[in-house]
C-alpha atoms as a PDB file:
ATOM      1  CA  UNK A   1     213.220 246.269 321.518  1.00  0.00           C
ATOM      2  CA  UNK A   2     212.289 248.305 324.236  1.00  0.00           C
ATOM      3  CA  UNK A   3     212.705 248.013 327.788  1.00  0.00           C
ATOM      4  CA  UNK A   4     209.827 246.681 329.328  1.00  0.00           C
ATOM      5  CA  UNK A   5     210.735 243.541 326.766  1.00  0.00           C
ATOM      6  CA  UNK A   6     213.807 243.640 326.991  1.00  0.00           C
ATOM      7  CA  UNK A   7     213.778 242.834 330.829  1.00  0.00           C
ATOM      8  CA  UNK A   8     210.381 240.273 330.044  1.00  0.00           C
ATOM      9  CA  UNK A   9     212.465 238.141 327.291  1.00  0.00           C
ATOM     10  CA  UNK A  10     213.147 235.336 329.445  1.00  0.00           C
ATOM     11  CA  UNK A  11     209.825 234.864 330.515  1.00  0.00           C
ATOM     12  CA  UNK A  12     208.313 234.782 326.890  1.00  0.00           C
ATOM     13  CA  UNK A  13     207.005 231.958 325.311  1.00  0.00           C
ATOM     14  CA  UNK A  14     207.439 230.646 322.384  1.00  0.00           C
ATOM     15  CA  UNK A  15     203.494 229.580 320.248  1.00  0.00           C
ATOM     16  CA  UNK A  16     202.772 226.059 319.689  1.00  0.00           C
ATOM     17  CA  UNK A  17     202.115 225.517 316.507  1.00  0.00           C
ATOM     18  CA  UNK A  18     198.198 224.658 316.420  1.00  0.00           C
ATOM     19  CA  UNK A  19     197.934 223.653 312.843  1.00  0.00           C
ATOM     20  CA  UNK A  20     197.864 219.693 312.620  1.00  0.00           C
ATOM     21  CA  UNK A  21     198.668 219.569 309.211  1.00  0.00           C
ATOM     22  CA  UNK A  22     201.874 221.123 309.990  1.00  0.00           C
ATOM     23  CA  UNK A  23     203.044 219.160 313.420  1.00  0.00           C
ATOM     24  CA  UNK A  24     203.949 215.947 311.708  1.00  0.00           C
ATOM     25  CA  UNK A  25     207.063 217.720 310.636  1.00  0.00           C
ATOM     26  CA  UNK A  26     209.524 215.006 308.786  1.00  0.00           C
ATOM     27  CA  UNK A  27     213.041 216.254 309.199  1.00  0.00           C
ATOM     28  CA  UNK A  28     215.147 213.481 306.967  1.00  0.00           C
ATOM     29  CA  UNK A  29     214.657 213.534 303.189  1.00  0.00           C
ATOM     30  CA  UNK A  30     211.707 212.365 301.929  1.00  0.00           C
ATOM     31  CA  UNK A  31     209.643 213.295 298.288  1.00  0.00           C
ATOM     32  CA  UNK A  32     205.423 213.489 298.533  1.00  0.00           C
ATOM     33  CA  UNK A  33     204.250 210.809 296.098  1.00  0.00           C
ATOM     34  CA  UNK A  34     201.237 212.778 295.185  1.00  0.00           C
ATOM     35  CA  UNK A  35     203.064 216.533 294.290  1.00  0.00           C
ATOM     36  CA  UNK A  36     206.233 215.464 293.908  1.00  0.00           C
ATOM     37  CA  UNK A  37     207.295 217.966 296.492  1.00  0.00           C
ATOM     38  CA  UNK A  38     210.355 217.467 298.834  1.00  0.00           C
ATOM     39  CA  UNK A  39     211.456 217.710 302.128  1.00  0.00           C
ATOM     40  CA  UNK A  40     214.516 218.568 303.546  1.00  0.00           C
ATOM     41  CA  UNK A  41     215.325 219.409 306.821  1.00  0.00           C
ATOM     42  CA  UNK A  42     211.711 219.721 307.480  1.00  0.00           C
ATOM     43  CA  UNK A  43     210.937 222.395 304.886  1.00  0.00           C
ATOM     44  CA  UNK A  44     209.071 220.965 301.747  1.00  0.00           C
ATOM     45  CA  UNK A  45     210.193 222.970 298.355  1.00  0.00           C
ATOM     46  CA  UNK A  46     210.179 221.919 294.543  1.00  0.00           C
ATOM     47  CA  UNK A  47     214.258 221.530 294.826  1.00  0.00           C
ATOM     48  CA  UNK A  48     215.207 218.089 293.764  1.00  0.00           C
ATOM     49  CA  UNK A  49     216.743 215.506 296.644  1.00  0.00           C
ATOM     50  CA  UNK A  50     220.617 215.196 296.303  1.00  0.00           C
ATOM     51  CA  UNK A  51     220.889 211.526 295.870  1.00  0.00           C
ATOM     52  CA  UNK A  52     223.636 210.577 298.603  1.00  0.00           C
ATOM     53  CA  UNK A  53     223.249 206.968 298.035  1.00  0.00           C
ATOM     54  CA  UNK A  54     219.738 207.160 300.363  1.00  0.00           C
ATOM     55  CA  UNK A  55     216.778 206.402 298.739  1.00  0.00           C
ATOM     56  CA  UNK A  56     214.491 209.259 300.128  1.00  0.00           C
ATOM     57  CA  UNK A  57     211.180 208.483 302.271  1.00  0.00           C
ATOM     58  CA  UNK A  58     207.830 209.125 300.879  1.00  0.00           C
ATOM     59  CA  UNK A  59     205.894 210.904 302.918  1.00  0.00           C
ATOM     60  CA  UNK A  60     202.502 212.671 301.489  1.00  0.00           C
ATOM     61  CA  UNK A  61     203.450 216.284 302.463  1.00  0.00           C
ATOM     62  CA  UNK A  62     200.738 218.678 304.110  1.00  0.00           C
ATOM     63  CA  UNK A  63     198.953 220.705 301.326  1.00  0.00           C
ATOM     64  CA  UNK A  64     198.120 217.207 299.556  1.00  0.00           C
ATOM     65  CA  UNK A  65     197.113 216.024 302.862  1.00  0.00           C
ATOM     66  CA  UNK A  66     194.657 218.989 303.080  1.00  0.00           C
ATOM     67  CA  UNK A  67     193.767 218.272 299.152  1.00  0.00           C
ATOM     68  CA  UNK A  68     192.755 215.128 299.862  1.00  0.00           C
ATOM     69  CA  UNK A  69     191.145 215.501 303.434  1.00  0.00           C
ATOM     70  CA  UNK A  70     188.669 218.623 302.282  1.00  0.00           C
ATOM     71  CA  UNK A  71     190.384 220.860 304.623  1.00  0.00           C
ATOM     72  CA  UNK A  72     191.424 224.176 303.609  1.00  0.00           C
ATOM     73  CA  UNK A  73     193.689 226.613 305.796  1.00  0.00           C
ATOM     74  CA  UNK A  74     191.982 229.830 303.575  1.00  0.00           C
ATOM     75  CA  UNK A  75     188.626 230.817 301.999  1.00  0.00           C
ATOM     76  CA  UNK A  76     188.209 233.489 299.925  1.00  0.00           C
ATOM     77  CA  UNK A  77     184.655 234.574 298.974  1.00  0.00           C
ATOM     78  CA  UNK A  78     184.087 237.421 296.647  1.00  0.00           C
ATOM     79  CA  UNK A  79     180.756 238.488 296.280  1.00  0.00           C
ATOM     80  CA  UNK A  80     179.220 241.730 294.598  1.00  0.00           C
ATOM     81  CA  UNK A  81     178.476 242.642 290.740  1.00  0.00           C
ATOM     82  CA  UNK A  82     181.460 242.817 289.673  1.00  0.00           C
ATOM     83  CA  UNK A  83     182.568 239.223 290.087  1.00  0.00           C
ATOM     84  CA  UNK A  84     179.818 238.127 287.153  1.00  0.00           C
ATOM     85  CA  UNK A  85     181.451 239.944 284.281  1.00  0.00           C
ATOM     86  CA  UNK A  86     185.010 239.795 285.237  1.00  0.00           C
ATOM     87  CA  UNK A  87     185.117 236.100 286.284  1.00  0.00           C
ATOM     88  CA  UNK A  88     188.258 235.447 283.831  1.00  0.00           C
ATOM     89  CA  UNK A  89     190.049 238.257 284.943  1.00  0.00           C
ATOM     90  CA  UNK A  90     189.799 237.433 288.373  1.00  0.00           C
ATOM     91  CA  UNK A  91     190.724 233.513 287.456  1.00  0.00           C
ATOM     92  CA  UNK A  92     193.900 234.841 286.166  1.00  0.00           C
ATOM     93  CA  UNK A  93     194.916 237.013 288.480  1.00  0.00           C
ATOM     94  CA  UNK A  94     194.174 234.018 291.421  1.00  0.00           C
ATOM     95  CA  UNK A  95     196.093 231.528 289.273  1.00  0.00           C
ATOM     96  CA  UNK A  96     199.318 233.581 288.833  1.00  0.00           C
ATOM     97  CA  UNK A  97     199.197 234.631 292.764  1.00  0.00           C
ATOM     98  CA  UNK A  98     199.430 231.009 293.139  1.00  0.00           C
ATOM     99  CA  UNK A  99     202.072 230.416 290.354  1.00  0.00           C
ATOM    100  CA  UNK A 100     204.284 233.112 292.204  1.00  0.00           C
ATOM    101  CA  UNK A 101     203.175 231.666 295.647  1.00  0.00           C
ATOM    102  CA  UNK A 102     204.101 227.959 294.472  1.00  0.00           C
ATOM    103  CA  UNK A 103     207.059 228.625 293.151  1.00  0.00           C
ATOM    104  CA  UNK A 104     208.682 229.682 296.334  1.00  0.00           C
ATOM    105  CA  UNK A 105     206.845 227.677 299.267  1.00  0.00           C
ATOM    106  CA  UNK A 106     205.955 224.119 297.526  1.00  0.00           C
ATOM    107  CA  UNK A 107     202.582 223.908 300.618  1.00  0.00           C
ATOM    108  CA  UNK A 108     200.670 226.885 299.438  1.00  0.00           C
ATOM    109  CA  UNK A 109     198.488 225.893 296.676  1.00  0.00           C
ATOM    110  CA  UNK A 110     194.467 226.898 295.278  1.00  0.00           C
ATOM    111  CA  UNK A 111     192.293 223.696 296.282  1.00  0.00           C
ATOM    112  CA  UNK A 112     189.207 224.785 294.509  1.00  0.00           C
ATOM    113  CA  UNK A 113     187.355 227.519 293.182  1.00  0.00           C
ATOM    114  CA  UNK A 114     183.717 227.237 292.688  1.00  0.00           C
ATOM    115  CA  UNK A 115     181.406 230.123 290.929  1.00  0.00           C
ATOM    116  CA  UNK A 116     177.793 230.681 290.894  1.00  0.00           C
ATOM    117  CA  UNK A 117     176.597 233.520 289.173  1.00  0.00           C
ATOM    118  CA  UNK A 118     178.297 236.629 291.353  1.00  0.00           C
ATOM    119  CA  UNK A 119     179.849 234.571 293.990  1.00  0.00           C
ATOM    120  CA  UNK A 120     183.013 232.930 293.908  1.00  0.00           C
ATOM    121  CA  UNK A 121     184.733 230.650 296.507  1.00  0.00           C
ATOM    122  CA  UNK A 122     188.234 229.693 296.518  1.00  0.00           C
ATOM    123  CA  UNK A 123     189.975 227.583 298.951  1.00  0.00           C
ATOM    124  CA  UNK A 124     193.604 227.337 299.809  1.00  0.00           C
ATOM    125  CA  UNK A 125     196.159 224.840 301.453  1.00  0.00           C
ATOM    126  CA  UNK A 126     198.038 227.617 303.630  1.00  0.00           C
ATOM    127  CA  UNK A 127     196.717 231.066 304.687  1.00  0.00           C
ATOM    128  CA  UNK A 128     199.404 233.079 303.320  1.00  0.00           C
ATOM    129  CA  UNK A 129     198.152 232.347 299.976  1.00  0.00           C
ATOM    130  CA  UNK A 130     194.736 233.576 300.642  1.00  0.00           C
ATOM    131  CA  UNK A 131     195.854 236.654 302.367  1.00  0.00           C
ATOM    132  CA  UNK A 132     198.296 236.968 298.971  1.00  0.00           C
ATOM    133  CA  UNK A 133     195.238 236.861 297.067  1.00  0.00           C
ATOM    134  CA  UNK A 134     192.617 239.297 299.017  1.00  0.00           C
ATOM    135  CA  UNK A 135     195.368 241.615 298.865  1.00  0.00           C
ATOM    136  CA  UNK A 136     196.284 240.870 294.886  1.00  0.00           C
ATOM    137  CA  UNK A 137     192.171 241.498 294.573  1.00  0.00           C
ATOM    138  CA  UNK A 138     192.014 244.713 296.231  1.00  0.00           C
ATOM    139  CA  UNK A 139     195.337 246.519 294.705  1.00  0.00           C
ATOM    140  CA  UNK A 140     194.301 245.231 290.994  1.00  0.00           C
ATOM    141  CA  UNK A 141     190.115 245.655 291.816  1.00  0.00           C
ATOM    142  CA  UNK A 142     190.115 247.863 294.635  1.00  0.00           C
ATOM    143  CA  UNK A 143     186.896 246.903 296.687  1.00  0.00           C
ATOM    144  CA  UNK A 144     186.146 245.790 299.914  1.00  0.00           C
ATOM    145  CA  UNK A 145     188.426 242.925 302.196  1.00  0.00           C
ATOM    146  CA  UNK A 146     187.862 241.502 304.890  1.00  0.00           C
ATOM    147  CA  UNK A 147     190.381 239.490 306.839  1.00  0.00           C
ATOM    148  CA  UNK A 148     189.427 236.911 309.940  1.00  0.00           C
ATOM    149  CA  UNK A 149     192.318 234.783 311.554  1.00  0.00           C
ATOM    150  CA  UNK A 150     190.582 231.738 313.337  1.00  0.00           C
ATOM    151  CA  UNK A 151     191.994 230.951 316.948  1.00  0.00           C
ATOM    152  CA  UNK A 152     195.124 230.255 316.630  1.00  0.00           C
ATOM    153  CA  UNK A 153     195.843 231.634 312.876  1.00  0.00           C
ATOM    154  CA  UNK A 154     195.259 227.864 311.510  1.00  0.00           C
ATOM    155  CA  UNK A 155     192.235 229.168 309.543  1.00  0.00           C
ATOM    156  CA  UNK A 156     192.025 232.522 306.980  1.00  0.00           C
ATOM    157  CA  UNK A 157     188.342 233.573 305.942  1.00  0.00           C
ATOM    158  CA  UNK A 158     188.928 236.733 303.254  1.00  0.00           C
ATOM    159  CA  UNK A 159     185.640 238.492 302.097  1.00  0.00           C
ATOM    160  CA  UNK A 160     186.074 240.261 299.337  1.00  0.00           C
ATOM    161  CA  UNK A 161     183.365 242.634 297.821  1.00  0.00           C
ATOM    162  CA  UNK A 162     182.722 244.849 295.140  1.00  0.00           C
ATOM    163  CA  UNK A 163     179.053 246.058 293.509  1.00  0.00           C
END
């Protein structure tokens, strides 16, 4: 850290979070009824509950919130050509980003992709899984990608394009 820093630290602040999916946080044990994700300690994960004699809370846990409220923290739309003729290639690759997304953080899941003709549009519960994918598109597809953070990073548009 350098200097300037350094001699600034106690007058940093630390970001609220803006998100509002994500201020409800629930810190005792609780499982969603919808996923079947849980929560300990405030961080949701596939991990069973230790059973401790405590029957845990249910508590519908933030992606499924966003499922169910139409609300999407990323949107990827890839546009161009090449979308047309590759569609199942790209649906795979999409699908196991999210399989190797999922597996570790239980909140980042694929809401919906819709396709007409060369245009594809696929939402997201959390915006490191689109930014996962626009960067899974352009390593395997090369291509165009274009990344805009709403105010406050609750949002993730990712254009992707390729003719």
């Amino acid at each position: 850290m350098d200097t300037f820093r350094e001699s600034r630290k106690d007058k940093l602040l630390k970001p609220e979070l803006h998100d509002p999916y994500l201020k409800q946080r629930h810190t005792g044990p609780a499982q969603c009824p919808v996923c079947s994700a849980t929560c300990h300690a405030g961080r949701w994960s596939w991990q069973p509950l230790q059973s401790n004699g405590r029957t845990p809370g249910q508590v519908t846990c933030p992606a499924c919130r966003r499922i169910a409220d139409d609300m999407p923290a990323g949107t990827l739309t890839l546009t161009g050509d090449f979308v047309g003729p590759h569609q199942d290639e790209i649906l795979n690759l999409i699908r196991n980003t999210e399989t190797k997304e999922k597996g570790q953080h239980a909140l980042e899941r694929i809401m919906a992709c819709r396709v007409d003709g060369n245009t594809m549009v696929v939402t997201t519960t959390g915006v490191h899984l689109a930014n996962r994918i626009g960067h899974a598109l352009d390593a395997a597809y090369k291509g165009f990608t274009e990344y805009r953070y709403s105010d406050g990073d609750v949002h993730l548009a990712v254009n992707w394009l390729r003719n």
